[in-house]
Structure formats: C-alpha cells, structure tokens
Protein backbone atom coordinates (compact mmCIF):
# COMPACT_ATOMS: atom_id res chain seq x y z
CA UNK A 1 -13.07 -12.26 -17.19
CA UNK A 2 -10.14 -14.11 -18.00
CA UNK A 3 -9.83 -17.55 -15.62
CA UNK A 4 -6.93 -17.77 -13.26
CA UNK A 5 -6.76 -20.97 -12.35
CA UNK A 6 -3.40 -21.58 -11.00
CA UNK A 7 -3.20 -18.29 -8.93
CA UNK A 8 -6.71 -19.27 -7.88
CA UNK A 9 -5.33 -22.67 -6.42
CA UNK A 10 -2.60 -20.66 -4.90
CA UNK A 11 -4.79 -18.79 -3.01
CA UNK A 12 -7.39 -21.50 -1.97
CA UNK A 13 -4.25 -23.56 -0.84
CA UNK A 14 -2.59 -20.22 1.32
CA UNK A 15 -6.83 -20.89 3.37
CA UNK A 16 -6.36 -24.66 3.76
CA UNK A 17 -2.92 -24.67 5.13
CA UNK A 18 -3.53 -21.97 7.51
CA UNK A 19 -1.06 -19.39 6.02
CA UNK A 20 -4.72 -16.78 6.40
CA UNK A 21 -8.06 -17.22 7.12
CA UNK A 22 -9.37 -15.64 3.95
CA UNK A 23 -7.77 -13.53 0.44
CA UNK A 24 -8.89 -11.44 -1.96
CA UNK A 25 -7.25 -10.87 -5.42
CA UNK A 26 -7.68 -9.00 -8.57
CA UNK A 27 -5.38 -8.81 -11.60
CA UNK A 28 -6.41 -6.24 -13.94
CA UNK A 29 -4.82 -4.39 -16.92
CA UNK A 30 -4.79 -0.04 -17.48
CA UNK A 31 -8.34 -0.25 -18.69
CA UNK A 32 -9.79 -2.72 -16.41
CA UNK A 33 -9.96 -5.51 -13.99
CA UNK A 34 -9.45 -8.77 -15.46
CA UNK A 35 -9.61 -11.54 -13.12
CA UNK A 36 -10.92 -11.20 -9.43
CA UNK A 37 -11.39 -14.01 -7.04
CA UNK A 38 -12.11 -14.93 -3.47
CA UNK A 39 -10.82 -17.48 -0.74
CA UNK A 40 -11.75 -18.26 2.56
CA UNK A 41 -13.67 -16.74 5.50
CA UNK A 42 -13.41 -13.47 7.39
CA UNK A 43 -12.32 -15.41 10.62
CA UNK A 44 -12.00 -18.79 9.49
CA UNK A 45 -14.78 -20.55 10.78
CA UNK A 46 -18.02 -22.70 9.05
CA UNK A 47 -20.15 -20.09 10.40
CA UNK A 48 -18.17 -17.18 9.57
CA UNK A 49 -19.35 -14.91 6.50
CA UNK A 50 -17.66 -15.75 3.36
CA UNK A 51 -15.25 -13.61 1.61
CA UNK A 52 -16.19 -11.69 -1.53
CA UNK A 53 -14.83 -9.54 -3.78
CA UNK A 54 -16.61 -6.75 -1.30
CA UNK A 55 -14.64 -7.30 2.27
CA UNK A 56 -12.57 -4.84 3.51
CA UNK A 57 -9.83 -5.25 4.70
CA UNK A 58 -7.00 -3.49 6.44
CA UNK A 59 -4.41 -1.96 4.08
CA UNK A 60 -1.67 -1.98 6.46
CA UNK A 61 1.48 -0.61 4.95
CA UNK A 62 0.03 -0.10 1.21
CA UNK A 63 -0.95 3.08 2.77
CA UNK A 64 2.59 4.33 2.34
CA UNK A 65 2.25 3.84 -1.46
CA UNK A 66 -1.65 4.55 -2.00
CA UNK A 67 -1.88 7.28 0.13
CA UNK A 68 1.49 8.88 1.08
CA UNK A 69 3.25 8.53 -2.35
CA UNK A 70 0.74 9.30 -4.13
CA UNK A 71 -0.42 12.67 -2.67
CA UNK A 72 3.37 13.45 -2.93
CA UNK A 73 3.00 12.62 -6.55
CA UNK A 74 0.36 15.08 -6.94
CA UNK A 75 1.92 17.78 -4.75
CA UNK A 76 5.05 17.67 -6.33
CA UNK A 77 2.65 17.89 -9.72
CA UNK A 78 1.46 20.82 -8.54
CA UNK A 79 4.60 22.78 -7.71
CA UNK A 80 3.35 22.61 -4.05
CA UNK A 81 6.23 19.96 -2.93
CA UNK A 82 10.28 19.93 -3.71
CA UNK A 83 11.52 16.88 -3.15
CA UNK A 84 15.13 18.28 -2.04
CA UNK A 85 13.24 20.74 0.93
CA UNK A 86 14.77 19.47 4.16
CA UNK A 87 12.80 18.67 6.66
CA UNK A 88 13.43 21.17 9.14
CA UNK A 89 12.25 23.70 6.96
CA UNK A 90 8.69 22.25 7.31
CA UNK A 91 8.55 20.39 10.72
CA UNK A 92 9.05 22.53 13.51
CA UNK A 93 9.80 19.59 16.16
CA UNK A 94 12.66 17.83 13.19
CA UNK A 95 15.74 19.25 14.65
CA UNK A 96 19.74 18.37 15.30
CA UNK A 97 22.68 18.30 13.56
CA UNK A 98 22.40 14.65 12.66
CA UNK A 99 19.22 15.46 10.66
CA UNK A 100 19.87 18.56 9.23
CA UNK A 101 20.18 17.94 5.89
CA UNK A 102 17.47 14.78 5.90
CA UNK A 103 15.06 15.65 2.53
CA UNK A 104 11.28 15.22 1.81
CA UNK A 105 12.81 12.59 -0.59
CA UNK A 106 15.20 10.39 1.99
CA UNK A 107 11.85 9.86 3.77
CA UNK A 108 10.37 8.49 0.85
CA UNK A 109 13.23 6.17 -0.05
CA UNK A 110 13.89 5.50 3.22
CA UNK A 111 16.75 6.95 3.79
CA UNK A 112 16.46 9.24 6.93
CA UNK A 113 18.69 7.93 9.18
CA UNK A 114 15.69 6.74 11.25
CA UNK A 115 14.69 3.19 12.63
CA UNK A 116 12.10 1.06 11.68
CA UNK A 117 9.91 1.16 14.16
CA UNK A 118 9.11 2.35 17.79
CA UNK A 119 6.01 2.00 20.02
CA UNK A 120 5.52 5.44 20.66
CA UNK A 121 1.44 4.84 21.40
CA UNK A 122 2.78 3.58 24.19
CA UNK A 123 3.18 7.35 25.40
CA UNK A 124 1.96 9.71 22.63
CA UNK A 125 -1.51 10.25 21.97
CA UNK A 126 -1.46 13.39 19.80
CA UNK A 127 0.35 13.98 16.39
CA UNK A 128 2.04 16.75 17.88
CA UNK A 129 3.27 14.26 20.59
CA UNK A 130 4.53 11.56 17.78
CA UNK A 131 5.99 14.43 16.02
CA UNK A 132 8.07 15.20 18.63
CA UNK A 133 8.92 12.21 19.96
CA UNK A 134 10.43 11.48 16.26
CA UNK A 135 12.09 14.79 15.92
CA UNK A 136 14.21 14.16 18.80
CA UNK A 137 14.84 10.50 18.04
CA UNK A 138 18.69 9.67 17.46
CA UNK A 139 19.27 8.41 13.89
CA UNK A 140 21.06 5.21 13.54
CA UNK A 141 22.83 5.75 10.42
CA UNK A 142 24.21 8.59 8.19
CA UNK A 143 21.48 10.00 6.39
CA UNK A 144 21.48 8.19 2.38
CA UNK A 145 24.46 5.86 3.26
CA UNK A 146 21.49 2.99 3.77
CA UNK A 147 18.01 2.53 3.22
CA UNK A 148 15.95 0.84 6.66
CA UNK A 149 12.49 0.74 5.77
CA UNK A 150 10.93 2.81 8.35
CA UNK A 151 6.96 3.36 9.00
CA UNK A 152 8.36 6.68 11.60
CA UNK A 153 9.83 8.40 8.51
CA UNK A 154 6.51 7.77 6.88
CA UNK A 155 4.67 8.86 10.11
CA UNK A 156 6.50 12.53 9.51
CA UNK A 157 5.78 12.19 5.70
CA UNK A 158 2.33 12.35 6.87
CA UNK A 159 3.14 15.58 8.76
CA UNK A 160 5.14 16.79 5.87
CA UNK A 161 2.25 16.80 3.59
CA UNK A 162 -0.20 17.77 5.89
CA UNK A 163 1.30 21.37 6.56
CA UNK A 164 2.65 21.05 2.65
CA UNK A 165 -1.54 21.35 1.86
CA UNK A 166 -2.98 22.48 4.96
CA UNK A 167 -4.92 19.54 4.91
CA UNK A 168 -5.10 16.61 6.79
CA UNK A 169 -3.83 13.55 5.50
CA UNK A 170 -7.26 11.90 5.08
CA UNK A 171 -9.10 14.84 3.60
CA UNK A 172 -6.50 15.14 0.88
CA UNK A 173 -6.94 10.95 -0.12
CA UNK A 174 -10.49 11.56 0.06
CA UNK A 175 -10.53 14.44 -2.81
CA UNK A 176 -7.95 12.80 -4.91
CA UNK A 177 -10.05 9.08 -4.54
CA UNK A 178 -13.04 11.10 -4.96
CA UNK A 179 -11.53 12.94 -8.17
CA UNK A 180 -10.46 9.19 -9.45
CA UNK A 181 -13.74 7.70 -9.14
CA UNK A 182 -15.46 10.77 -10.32
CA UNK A 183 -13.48 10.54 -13.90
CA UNK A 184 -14.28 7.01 -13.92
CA UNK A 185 -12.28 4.98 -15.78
CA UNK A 186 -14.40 2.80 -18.10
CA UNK A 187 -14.64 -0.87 -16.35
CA UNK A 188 -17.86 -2.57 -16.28
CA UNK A 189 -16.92 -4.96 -14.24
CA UNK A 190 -16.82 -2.84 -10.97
CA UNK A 191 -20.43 -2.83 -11.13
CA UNK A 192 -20.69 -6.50 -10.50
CA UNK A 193 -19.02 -5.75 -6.90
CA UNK A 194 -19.45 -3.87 -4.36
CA UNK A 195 -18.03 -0.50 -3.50
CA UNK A 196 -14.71 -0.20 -4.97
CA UNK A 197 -13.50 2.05 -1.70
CA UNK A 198 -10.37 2.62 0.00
CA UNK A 199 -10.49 5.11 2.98
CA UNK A 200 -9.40 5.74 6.52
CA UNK A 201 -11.52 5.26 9.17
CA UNK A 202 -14.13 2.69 7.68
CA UNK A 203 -17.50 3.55 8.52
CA UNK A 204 -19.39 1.18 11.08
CA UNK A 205 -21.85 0.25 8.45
CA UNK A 206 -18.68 -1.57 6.94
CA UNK A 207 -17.94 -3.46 9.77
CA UNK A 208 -19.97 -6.71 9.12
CA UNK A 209 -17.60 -7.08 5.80
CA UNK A 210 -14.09 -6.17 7.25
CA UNK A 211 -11.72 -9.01 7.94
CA UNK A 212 -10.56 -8.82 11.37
CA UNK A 213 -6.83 -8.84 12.17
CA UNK A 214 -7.46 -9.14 16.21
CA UNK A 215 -9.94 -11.60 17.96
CA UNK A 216 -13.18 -9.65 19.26
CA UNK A 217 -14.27 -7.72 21.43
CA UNK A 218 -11.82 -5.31 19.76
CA UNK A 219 -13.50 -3.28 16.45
CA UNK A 220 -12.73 -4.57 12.92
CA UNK A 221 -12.38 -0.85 11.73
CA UNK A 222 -9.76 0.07 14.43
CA UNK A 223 -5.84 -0.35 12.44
CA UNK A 224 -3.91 -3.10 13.49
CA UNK A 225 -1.01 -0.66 13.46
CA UNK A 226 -1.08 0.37 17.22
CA UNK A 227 0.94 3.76 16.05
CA UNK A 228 -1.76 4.40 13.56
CA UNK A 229 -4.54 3.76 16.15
CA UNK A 230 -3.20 6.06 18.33
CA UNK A 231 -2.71 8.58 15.75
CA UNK A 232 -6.98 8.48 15.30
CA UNK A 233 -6.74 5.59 12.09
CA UNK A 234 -4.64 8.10 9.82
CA UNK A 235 -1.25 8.29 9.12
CA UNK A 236 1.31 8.40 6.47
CA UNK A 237 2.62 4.80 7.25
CA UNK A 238 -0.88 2.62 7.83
CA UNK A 239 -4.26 3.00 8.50
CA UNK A 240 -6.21 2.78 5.14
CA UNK A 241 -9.13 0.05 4.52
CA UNK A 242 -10.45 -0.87 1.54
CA UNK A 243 -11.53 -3.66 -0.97
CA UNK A 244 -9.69 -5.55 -3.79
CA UNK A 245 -11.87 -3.57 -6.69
CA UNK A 246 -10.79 -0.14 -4.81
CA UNK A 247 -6.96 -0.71 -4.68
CA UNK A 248 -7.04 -1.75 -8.45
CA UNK A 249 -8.95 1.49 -9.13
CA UNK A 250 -6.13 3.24 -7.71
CA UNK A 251 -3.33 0.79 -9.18
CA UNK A 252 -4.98 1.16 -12.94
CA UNK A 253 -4.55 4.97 -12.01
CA UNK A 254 -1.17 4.15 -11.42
CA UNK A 255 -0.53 2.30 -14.42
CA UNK A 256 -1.61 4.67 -17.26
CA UNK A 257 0.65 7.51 -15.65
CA UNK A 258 3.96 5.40 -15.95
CA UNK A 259 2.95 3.85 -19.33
CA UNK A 260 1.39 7.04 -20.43
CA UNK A 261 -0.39 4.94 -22.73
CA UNK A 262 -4.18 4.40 -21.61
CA UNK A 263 -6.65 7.68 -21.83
CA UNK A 264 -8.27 7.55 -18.66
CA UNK A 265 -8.08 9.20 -14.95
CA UNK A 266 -4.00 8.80 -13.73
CA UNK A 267 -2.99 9.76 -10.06
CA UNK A 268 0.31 12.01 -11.45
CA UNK A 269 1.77 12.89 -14.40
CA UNK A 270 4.21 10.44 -16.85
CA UNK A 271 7.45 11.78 -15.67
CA UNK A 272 6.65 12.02 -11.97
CA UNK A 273 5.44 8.91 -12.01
CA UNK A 274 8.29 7.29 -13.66
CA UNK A 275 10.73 9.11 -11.20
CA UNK A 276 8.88 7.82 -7.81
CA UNK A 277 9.05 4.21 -9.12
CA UNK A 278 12.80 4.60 -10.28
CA UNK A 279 15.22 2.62 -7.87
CA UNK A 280 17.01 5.41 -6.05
CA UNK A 281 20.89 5.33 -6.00
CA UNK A 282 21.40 4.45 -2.36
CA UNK A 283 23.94 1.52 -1.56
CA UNK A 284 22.20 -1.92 -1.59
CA UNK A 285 18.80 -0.64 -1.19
CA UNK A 286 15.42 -1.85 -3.82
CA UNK A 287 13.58 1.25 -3.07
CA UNK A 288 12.33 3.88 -5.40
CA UNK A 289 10.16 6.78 -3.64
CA UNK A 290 8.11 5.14 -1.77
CA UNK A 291 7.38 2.18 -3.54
CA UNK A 292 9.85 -0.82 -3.77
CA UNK A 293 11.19 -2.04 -7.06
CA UNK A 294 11.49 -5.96 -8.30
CA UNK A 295 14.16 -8.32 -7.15
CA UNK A 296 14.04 -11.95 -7.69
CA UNK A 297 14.19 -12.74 -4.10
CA UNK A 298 11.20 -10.36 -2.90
CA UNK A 299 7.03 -10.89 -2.62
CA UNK A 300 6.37 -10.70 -6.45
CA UNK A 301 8.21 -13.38 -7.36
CA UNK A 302 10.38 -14.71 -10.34
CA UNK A 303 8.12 -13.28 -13.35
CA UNK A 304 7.66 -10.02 -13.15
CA UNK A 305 9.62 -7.57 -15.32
CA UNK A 306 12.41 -5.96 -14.26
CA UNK A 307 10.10 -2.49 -14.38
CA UNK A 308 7.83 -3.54 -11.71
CA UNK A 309 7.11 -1.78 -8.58
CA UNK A 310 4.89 -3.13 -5.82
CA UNK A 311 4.53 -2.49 -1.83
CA UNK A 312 3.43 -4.77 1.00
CA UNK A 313 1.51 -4.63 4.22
CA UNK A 314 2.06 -6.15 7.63
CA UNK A 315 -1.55 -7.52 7.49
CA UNK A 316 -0.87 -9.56 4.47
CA UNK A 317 -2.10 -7.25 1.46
CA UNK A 318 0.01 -6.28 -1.52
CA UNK A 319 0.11 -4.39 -4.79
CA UNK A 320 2.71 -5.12 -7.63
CA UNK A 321 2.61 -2.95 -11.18
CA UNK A 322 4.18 -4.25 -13.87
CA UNK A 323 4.89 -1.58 -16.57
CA UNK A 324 6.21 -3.99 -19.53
CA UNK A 325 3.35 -6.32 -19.05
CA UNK A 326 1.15 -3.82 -18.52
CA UNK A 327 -0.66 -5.33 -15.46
CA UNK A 328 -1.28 -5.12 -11.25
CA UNK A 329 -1.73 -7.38 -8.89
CA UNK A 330 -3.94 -7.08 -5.64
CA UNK A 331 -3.39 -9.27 -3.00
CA UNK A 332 -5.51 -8.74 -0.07
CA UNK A 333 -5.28 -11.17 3.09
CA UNK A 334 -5.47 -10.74 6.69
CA UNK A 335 -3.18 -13.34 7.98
CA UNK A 336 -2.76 -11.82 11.04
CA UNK A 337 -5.76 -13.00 12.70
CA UNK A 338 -6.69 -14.20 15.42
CA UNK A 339 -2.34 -13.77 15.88
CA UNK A 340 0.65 -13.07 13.47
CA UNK A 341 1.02 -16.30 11.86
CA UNK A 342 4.32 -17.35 9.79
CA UNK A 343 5.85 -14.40 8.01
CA UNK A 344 7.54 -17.38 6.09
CA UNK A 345 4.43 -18.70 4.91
CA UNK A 346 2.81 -14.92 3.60
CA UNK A 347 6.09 -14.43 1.75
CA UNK A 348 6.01 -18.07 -0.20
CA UNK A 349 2.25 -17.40 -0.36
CA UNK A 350 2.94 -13.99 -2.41
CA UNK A 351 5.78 -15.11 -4.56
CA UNK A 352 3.63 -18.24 -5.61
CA UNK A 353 0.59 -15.88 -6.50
CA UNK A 354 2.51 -13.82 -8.41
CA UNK A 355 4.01 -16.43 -10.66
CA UNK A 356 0.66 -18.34 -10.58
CA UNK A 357 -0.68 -15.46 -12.15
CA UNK A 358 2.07 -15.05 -15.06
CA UNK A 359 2.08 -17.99 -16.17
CA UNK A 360 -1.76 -17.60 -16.05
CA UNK A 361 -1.64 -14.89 -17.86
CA UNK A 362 1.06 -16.53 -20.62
CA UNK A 363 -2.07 -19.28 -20.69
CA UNK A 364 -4.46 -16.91 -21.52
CA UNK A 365 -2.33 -15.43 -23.93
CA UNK A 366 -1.30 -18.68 -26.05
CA UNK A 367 -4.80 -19.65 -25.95
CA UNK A 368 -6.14 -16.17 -27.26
C-alpha cells in the first residue's frame, strides 16, 4: 500500500491530544484501497483493546449518504422514485398548507422547511409515532428559500422509501450491500482485514470490536442518536455501523458511477449519480442531494477538487469523494466518548487529514 505518513501523524496526534480516543482511516482509489491505518484505543485506556482496521464503529450521520441517498439513487434508477413527488402523496401523516408542495428532493437537499433537530424519543416510540409527530411539525422557513440541515427530513426520507419499496429501510441496505459485495470489486487487500461490513443493528458477536460513544453499562451496538435508538437502530438519518474497509467498499461503488470510468460493481447509474452530488440551486446552501459538496471552509479541507462530495457524522466519522482525483477518504473516529468533546477540535482534526493526505498523495505521486 502506498505510505501515508503525514495523514498518519495527523491522526496519531487527533489520540494524543485528546480530540478521540481512537480513528480509523482508509484512502483508496475506484479499484481499491490504498492506504489504511489505525490510531488509538476503543476507550482510551492501556488496557483497552487496540484499534484495527476491523472496529466498528458508529456511522452516525454517514447513514444519510450510505444508506438514504443511495437507495434513492437506486430507486430513482429503477423508475420506482420521482424526485419532484410531494410528500403528501406518499406519507399519510405529512399534511398542511405550509408543506404542501415540499418534494422527495427538498428532503434530500435539505430544503423542507423543517428544523434540525427535535427529541421526539422523548415521547415517540413507534415510526408511526415519529411520523406523525413530524407531519404536524410547523416549518420554520419557506420551503427551498434555505437549506437547514435536518436529520427529521431524513427521518421521513426513511419513511418515504420505505412505502416507495415496501421494504424496510434496513432490508433494502442489506440487498443492495449484499449485491455490492456479491459482484466484488477486485481488491486484495480486503482480505488482509476483517469484515468489510456496514449494517444496522450490529450483531452482539461485534460488540467486543465496536468503539463505544457512551461510558458502560450502556451497549456499544445501541446508536448514539437517541432518535435512531428509539426508532429500533434504523433510520434514514443515523443508525448504521460499520468498519473503515466497509464504507470504502461502498465509497469505491460510489466512485466508478460518477467517473463512469472503472468496470466494477457501482451503487447507481453515471447520470444519477452525477445529479445527487450536483450542488442544488438553493440560496447560500453547499448541498447536493443528500451529500454535501466542497467549500474551502468545510471538513475536507483546502485540497480537494472543486468536484468533491463528502458527508459527516456526529460521532466523528466521515467520507469525502473526490471525482478529479479520483479518490475517497474514510475517516472513522468516535470522539464522542466517554462525552462530546470539542466540535472545534473534530473539525481541525478532519481538515488536517484531508490535506495530510493530498499532499501525501502528491508525495507518492512525485516519487512514482
């Protein structure tokens, strides 16, 4: 593999200062992983296990992008999903005037009209419950005149897609993962690692390898995202676990369907996948459908091309694409444990990563 050793440092230096107990990263281009490496331990301590390229670790918010988007991707594919279909015509509970005219593609970019967040676990225990609860929620802007980034429109994205397929949400990731993996996509090096898996709901033989994101007694599989938890670990905004080696599976997926250029398994076609990661044409927003799109100012940094797309989570995990470079970037970290530490330190801890890695990557390229 080709060495890193400046977003390595980065990474080992994030441990030592305290910014997260442990990270994971891989860089890899559309035909394989290219670079993986481990810091830290799961909680911190001398006697706690060491991470590997194998610990799992809660997704957070890349759900949105890995999950969500991505079945919408293959929906719309299919012919199954129009974009411009308001809401109301598939969720029975999303009604008012207000919302009316609110489209399976505002939720994606974000668009809705809806806040960001709201602890409805606090009473709702059901999907039908949070579906409500949302449907009757007063908007706090015009519908496309902003974009708030909002993990309830994702939560009825989830719905959305769910009646879209009459599926559930994690029984539709599990057949297109399962499809993925099945076509394999030609990189040796995942055999060297452990189970290059994302999924909701972890199974308790994974437990022993997830890094936490709340102190014990409380179960490393159970989402950090109280919403999610309540919702049974799946939703459209959070609840997905997985490794470094399984979200690059999915990002090289990714990759060759906006370049087009690799043979190998892709999650949607070319021209879907170019229009979910094009910036949509709402005032002052970075978004694209679902994913977010590069500024200089957010968590991927100075290098990247103008072309790149990426998403965070909450937990500290994130997944940048660049298309003119023709690479991702993994990030996996649980800084929130044993508390939420420093969003300040995550976000200088991702933009240093990132250009850690390009100019690795420039190295490796010179010296080549």
């Amino acid at each position: 593999m080709v060495p890193f050793a400046l977003a390595g440092r980065v990474m080992a230096e994030a441990v030592a200062s305290g910014v997260t107990p442990c990270a994971v990263a891989e860089v890899g281009d559309a035909r394989r992983a290219i670079w993986r490496e481990a810091s830290g331990r799961l909680v911190g301590g001398a006697s706690s296990p060491v991470a590997t390229p194998d610990t799992v670790f809660d997704l957070a918010s890349l759900t949105k992008v890995l999950a969500t988007t991505s079945l919408a991707m293959r929906l719309a594919d299919a012919g199954a999903l129009d974009l411009s279909t308001p809401v109301a015509g598939i969720v029975p509970a999303w009604r008012g005037a207000d919302r009316a005219d609110v489209t399976v593609a505002d939720l994606l970019s974000h668009a809705s009209g809806l806040p960001a967040h709201a602890p409805l676990y606090r009473s709702c225990q059901t999907p039908d419950a949070f579906e409500r609860a949302i449907g009757a929620m007063p908007l706090e802007y015009a519908p496309r005149s902003a974009s708030v980034y909002s993990d309830l429109g994702f939560i009825v994205l989830g719905f959305v897609l769910e009646r879209i397929a009459r599926s559930p949400l994690d029984a539709q990731f599990d057949g297109m993962r399962d499809a993925l993996r099945g076509a394999g996509d030609g990189d040796p090096s995942e055999a060297d690692v452990g189970p290059a898996e994302v999924v909701f709901r972890p199974p308790a033989a994974w437990s022993h390898r997830i890094a936490p994101t709340r102190p014990a007694p409380e179960l490393p599989s159970v989402a950090h995202d109280e919403n999610a938890a309540a919702l049974g670990g799946v939703a459209g905004h959070a609840g997905l676990f997985g490794t470094a080696p399984g979200v690059g599976r999915l990002a090289r997926a990714m990759l060759r369907a906006v370049t087009g250029a690799q043979p190998g398994p892709v999650l949607t076609t070319p021209e879907t996948a170019r229009r979910f990661v094009r910036r949509t044409s709402t005032p002052g927003s970075s978004r694209a459908l679902g994913w977010d799109t590069m500024l200089p100012t957010s968590s991927c940094g100075t290098r990247l091309s103008p072309q790149a797309f990426g998403h965070t989570g909450f937990t500290g995990t994130s997944l940048w694409i660049d298309p003119q470079a023709g690479l991702y970037f993994v990030l996996l970290a649980n800084r929130v444990y044993p508390h939420v530490r420093d969003a300040e330190g995550v976000t200088a801890f991702r933009r240093a990563f990132h250009d850690a890695a390009m100019a690795d990557w420039a190295l490796s390229n010179r010296a080549g």
